[in-house]
N, C-alpha and C. Protein backbone atom coordinates (compact mmCIF):
# COMPACT_ATOMS: atom_id res chain seq x y z
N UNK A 1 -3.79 -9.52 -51.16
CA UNK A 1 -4.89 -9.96 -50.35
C UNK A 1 -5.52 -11.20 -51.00
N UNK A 2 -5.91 -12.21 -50.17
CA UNK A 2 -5.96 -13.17 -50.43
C UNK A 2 -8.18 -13.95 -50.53
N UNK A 3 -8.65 -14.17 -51.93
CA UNK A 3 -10.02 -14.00 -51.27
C UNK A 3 -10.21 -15.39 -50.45
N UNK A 4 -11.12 -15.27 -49.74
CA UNK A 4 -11.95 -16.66 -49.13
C UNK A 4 -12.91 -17.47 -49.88
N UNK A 5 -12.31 -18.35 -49.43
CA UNK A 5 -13.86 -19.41 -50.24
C UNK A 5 -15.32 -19.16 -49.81
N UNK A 6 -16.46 -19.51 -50.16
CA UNK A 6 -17.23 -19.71 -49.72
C UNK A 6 -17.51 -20.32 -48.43
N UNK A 7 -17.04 -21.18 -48.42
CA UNK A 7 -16.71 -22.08 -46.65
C UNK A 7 -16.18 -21.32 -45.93
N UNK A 8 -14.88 -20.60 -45.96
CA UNK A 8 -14.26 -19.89 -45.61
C UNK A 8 -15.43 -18.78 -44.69
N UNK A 9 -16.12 -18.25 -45.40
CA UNK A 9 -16.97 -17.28 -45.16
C UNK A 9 -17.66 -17.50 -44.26
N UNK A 10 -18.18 -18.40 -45.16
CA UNK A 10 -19.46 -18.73 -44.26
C UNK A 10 -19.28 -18.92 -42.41
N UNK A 11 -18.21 -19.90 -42.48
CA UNK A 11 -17.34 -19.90 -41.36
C UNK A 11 -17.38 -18.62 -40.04
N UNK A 12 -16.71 -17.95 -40.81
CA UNK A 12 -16.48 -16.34 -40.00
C UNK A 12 -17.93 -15.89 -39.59
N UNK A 13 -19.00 -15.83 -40.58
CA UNK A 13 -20.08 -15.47 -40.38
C UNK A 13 -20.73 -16.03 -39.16
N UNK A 14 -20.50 -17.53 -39.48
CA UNK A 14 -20.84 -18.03 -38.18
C UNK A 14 -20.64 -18.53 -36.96
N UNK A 15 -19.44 -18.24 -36.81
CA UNK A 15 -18.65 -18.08 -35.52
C UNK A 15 -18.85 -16.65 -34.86
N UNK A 16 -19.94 -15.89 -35.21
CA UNK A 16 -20.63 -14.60 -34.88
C UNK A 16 -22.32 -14.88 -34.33
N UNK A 17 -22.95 -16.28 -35.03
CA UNK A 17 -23.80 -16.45 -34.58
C UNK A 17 -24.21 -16.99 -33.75
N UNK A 18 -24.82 -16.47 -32.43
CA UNK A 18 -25.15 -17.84 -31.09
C UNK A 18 -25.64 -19.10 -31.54
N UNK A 19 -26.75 -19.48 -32.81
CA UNK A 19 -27.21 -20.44 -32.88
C UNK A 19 -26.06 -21.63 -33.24
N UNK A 20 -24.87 -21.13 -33.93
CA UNK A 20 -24.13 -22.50 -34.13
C UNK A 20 -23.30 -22.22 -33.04
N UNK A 21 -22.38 -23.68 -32.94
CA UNK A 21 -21.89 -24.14 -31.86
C UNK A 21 -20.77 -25.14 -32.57
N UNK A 22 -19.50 -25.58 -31.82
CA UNK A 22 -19.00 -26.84 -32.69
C UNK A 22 -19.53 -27.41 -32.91
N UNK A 23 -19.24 -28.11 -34.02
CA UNK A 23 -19.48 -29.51 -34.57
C UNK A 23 -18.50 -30.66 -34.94
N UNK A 24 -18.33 -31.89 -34.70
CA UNK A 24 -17.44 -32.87 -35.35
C UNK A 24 -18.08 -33.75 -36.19
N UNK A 25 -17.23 -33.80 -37.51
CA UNK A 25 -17.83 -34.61 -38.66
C UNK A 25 -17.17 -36.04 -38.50
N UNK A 26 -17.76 -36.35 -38.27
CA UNK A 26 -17.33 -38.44 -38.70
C UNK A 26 -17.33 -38.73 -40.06
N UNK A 27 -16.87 -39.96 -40.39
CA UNK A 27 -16.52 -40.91 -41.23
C UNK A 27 -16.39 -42.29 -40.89
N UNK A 28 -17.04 -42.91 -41.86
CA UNK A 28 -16.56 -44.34 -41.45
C UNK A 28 -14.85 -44.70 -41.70
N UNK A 29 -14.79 -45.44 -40.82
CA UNK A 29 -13.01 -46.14 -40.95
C UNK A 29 -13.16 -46.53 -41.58
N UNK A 30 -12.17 -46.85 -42.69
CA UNK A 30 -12.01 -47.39 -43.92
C UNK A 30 -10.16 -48.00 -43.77
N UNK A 31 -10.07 -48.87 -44.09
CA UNK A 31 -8.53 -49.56 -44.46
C UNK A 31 -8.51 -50.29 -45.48
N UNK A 32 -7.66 -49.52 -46.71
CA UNK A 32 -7.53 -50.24 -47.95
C UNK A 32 -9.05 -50.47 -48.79
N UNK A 33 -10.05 -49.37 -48.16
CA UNK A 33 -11.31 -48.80 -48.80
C UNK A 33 -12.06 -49.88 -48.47
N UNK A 34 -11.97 -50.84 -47.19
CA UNK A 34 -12.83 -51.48 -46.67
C UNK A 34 -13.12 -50.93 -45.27
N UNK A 35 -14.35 -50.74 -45.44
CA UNK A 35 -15.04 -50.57 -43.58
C UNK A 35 -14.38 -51.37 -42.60
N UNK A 36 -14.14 -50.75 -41.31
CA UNK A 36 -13.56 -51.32 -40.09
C UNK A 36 -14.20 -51.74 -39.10
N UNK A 37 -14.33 -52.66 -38.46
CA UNK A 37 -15.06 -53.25 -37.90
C UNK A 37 -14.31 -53.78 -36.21
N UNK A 38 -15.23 -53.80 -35.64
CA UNK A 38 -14.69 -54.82 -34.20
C UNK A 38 -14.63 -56.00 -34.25
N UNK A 39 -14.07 -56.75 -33.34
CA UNK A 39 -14.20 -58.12 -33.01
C UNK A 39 -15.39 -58.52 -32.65
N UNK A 40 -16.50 -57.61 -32.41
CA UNK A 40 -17.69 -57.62 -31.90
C UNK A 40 -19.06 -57.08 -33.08
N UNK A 41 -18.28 -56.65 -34.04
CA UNK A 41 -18.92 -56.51 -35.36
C UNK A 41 -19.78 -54.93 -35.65
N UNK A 42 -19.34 -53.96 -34.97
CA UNK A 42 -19.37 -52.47 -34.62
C UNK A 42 -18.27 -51.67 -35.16
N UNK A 43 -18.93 -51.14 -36.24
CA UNK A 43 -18.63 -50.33 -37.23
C UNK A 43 -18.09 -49.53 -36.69
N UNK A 44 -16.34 -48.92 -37.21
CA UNK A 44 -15.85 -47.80 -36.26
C UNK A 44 -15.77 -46.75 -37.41
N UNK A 45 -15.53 -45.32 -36.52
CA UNK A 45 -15.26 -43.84 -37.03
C UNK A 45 -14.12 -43.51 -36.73
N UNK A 46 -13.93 -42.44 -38.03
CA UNK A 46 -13.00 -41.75 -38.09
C UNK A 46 -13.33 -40.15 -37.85
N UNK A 47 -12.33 -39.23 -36.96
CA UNK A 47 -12.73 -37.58 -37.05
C UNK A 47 -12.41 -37.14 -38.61
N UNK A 48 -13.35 -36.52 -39.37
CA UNK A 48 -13.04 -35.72 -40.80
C UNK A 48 -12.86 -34.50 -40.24
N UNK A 49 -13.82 -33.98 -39.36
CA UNK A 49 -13.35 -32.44 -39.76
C UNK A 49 -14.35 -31.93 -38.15
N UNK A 50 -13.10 -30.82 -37.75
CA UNK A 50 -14.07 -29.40 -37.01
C UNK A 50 -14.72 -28.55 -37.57
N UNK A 51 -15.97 -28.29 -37.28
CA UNK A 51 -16.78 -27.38 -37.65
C UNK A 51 -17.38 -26.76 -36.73
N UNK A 52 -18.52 -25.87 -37.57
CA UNK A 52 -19.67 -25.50 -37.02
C UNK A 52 -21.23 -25.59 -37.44
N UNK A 53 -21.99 -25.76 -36.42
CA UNK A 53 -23.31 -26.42 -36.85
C UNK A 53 -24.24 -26.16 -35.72
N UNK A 54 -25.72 -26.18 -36.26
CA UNK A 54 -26.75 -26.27 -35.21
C UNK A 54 -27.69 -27.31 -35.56
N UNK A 55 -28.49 -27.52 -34.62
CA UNK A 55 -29.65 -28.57 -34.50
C UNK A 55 -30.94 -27.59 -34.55
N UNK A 56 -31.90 -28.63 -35.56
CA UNK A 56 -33.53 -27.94 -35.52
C UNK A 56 -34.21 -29.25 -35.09
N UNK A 57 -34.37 -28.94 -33.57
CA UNK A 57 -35.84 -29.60 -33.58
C UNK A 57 -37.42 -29.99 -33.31
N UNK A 58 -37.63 -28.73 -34.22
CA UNK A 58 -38.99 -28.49 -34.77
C UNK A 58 -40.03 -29.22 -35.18
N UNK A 59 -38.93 -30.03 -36.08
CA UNK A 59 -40.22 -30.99 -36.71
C UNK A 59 -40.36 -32.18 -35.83
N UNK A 60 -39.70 -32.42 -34.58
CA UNK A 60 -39.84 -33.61 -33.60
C UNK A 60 -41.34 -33.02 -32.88
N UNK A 61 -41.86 -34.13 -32.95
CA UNK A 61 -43.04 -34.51 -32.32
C UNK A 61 -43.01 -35.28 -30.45
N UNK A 62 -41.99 -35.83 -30.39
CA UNK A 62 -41.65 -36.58 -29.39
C UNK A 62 -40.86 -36.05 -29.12
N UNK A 63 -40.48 -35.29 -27.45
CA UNK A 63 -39.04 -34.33 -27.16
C UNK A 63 -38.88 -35.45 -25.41
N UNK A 64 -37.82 -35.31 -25.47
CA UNK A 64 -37.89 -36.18 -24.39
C UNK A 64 -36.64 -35.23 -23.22
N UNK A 65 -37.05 -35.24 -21.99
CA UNK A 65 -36.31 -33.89 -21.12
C UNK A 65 -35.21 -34.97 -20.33
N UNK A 66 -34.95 -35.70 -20.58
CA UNK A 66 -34.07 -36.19 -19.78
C UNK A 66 -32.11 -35.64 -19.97
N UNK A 67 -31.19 -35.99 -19.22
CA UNK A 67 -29.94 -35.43 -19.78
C UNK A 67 -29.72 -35.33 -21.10
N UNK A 68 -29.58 -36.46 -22.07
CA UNK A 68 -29.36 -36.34 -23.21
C UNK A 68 -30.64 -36.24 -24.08
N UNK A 69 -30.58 -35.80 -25.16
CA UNK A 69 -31.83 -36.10 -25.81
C UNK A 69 -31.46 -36.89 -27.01
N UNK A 70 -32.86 -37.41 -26.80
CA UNK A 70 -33.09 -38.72 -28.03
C UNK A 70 -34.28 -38.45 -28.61
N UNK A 71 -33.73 -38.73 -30.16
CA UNK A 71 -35.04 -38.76 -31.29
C UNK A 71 -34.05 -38.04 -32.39
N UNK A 72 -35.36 -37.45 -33.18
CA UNK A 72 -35.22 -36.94 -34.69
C UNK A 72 -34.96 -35.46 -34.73
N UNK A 73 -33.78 -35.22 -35.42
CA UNK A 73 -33.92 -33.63 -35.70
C UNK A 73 -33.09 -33.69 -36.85
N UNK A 74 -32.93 -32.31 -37.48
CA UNK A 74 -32.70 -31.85 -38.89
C UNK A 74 -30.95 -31.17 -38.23
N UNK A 75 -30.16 -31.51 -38.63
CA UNK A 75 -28.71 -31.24 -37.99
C UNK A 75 -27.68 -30.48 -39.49
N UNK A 76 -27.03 -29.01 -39.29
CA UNK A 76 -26.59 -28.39 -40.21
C UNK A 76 -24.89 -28.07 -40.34
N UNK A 77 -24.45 -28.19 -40.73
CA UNK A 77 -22.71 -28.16 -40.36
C UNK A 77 -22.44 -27.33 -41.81
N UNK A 78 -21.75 -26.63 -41.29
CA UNK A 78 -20.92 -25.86 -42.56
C UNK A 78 -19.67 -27.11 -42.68
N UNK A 79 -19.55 -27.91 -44.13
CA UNK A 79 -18.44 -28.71 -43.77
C UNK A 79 -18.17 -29.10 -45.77
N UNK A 80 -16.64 -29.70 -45.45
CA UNK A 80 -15.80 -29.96 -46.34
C UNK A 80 -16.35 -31.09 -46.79
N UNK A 81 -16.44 -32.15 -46.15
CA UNK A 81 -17.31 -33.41 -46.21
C UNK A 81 -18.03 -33.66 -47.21
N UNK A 82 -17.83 -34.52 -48.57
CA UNK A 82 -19.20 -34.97 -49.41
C UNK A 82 -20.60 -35.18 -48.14
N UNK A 83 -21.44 -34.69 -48.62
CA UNK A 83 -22.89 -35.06 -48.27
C UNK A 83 -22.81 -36.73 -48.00
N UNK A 84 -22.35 -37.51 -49.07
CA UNK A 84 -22.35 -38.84 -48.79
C UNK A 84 -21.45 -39.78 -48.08
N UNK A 85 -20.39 -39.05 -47.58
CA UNK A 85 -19.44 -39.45 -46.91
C UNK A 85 -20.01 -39.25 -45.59
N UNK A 86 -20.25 -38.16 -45.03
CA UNK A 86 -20.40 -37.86 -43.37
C UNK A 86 -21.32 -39.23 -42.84
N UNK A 87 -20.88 -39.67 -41.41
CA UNK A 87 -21.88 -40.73 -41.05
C UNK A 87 -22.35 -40.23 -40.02
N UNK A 88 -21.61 -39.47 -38.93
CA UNK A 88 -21.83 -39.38 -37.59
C UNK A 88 -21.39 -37.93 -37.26
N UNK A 89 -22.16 -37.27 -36.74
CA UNK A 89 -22.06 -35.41 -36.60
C UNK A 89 -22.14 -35.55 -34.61
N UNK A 90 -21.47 -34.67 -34.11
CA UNK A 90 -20.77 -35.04 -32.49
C UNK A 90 -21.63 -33.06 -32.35
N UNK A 91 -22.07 -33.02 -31.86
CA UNK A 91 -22.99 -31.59 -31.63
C UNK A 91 -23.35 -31.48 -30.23
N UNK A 92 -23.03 -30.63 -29.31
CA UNK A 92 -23.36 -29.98 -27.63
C UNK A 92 -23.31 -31.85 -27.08
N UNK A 93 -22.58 -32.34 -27.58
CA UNK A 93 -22.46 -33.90 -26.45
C UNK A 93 -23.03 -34.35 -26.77
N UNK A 94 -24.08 -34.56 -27.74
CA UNK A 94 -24.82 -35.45 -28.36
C UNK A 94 -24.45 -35.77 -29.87
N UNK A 95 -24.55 -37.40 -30.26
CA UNK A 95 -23.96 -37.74 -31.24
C UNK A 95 -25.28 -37.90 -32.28
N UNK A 96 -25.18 -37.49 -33.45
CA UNK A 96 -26.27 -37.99 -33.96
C UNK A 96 -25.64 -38.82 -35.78
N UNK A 97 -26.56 -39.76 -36.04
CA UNK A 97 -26.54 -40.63 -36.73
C UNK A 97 -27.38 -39.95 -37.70
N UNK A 98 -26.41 -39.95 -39.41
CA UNK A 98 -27.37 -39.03 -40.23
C UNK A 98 -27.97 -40.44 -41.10
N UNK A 99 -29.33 -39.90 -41.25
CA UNK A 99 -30.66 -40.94 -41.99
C UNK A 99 -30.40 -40.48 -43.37
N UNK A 100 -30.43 -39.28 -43.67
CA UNK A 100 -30.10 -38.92 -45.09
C UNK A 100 -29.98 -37.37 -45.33
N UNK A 101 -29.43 -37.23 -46.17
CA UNK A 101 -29.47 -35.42 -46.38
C UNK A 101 -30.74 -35.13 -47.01
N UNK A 102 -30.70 -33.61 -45.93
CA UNK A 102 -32.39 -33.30 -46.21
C UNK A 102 -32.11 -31.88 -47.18
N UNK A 103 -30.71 -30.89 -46.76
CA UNK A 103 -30.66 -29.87 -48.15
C UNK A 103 -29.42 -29.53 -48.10
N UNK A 104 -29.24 -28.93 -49.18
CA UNK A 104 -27.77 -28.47 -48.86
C UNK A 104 -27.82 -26.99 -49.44
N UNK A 105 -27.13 -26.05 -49.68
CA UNK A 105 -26.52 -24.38 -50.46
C UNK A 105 -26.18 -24.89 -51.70
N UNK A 106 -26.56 -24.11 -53.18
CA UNK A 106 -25.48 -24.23 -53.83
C UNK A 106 -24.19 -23.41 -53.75
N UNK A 107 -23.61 -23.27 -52.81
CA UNK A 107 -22.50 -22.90 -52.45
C UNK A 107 -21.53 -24.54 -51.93
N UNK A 108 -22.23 -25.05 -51.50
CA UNK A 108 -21.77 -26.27 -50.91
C UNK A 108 -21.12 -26.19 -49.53
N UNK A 109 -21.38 -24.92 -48.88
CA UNK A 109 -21.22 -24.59 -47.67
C UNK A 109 -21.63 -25.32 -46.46
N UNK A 110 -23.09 -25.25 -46.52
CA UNK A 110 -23.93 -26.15 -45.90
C UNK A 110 -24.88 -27.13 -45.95
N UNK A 111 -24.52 -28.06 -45.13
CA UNK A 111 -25.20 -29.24 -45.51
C UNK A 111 -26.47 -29.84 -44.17
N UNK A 112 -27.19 -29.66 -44.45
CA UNK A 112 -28.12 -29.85 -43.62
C UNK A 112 -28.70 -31.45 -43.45
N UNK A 113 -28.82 -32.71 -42.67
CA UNK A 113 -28.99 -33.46 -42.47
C UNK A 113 -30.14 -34.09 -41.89
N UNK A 114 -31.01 -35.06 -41.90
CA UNK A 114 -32.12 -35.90 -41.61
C UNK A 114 -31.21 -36.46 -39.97
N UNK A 115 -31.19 -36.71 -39.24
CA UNK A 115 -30.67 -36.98 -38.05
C UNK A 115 -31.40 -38.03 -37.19
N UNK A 116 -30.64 -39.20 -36.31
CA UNK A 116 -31.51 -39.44 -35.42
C UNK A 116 -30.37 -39.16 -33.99
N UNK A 117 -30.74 -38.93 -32.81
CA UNK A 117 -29.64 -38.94 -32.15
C UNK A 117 -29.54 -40.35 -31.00
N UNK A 118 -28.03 -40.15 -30.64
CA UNK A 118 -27.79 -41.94 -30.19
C UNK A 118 -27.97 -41.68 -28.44
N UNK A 119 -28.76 -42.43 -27.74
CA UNK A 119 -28.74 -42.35 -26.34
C UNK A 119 -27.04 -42.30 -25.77
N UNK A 120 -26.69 -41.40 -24.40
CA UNK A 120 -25.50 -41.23 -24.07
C UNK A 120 -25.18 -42.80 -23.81
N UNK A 121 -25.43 -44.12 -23.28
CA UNK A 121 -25.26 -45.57 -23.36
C UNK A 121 -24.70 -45.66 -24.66
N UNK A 122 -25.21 -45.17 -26.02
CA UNK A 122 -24.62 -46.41 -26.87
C UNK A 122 -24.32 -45.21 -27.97
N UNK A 123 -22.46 -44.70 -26.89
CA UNK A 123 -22.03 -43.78 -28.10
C UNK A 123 -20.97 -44.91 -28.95
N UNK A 124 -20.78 -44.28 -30.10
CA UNK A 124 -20.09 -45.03 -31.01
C UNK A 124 -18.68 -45.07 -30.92
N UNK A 125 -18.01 -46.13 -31.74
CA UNK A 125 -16.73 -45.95 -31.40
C UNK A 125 -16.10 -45.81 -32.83
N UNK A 126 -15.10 -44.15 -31.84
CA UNK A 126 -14.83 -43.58 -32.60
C UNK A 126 -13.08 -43.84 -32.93
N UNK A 127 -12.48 -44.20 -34.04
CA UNK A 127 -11.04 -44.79 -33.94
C UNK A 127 -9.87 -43.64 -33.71
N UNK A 128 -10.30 -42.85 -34.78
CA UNK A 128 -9.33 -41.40 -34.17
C UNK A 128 -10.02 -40.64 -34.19
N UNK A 129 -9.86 -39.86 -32.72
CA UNK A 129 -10.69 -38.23 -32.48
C UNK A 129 -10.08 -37.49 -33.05
């Protein structure tokens, strides 16, 4: 019998809980460890990883009801991902842009993120899904 990692776990655990949901981890494109860019000067992504993750947003002051939502929330992914690597987290159709990490487990399970999210107009481009 084989044990699980911590991630591993955590995982199972929460693929039991309603509050998380998928998640997709981004990365910036990188070629030959330089950032990738457009002809138009728009930073592209790469998919790192499937997960799972939820959104808190509690500490938003400004909620706005329209289809997508826009603003600030605190965004959590169980993920493989350095903390400093992840750029862009893909959560219920909304993409959000991480400002900075706000905590993480010492397990390194979860990583919880400072977030802003991107209006459905100006999603990013992503190089491989």
């Amino acid at each position: 019998m084989t044990r699980l990692s911590p991630l591993q776990t955590a995982k199972r655990a929460a693929a039991h809980n309603p509050a998380f949901r998928q998640a997709k981890v981004y990365v910036t494109a990188t070629d030959a460890g330089s950032p990738v860019y457009t002809a138009a000067g728009e930073l592209q992504f790469d998919s790192a990883e499937v997960t799972l993750g939820y959104v808190d947003r509690s500490k938003e002051t400004v909620l706005t009801l329209g289809p997508g939502y826009v603003g600030k929330a605190l965004v959590t992914v169980l993920s493989e991902v350095a903390p400093n690597g992840a750029a862009l987290i893909l959560l219920d159709g909304t993409f959000y842009t991480i400002d900075h990490v706000h905590s993480a487990d010492a397990l390194g399970t979860s990583i919880t993120y400072a977030c802003t999210s991107l209006a459905d107009d100006d999603a990013p481009l992503i190089r491989t899904a």
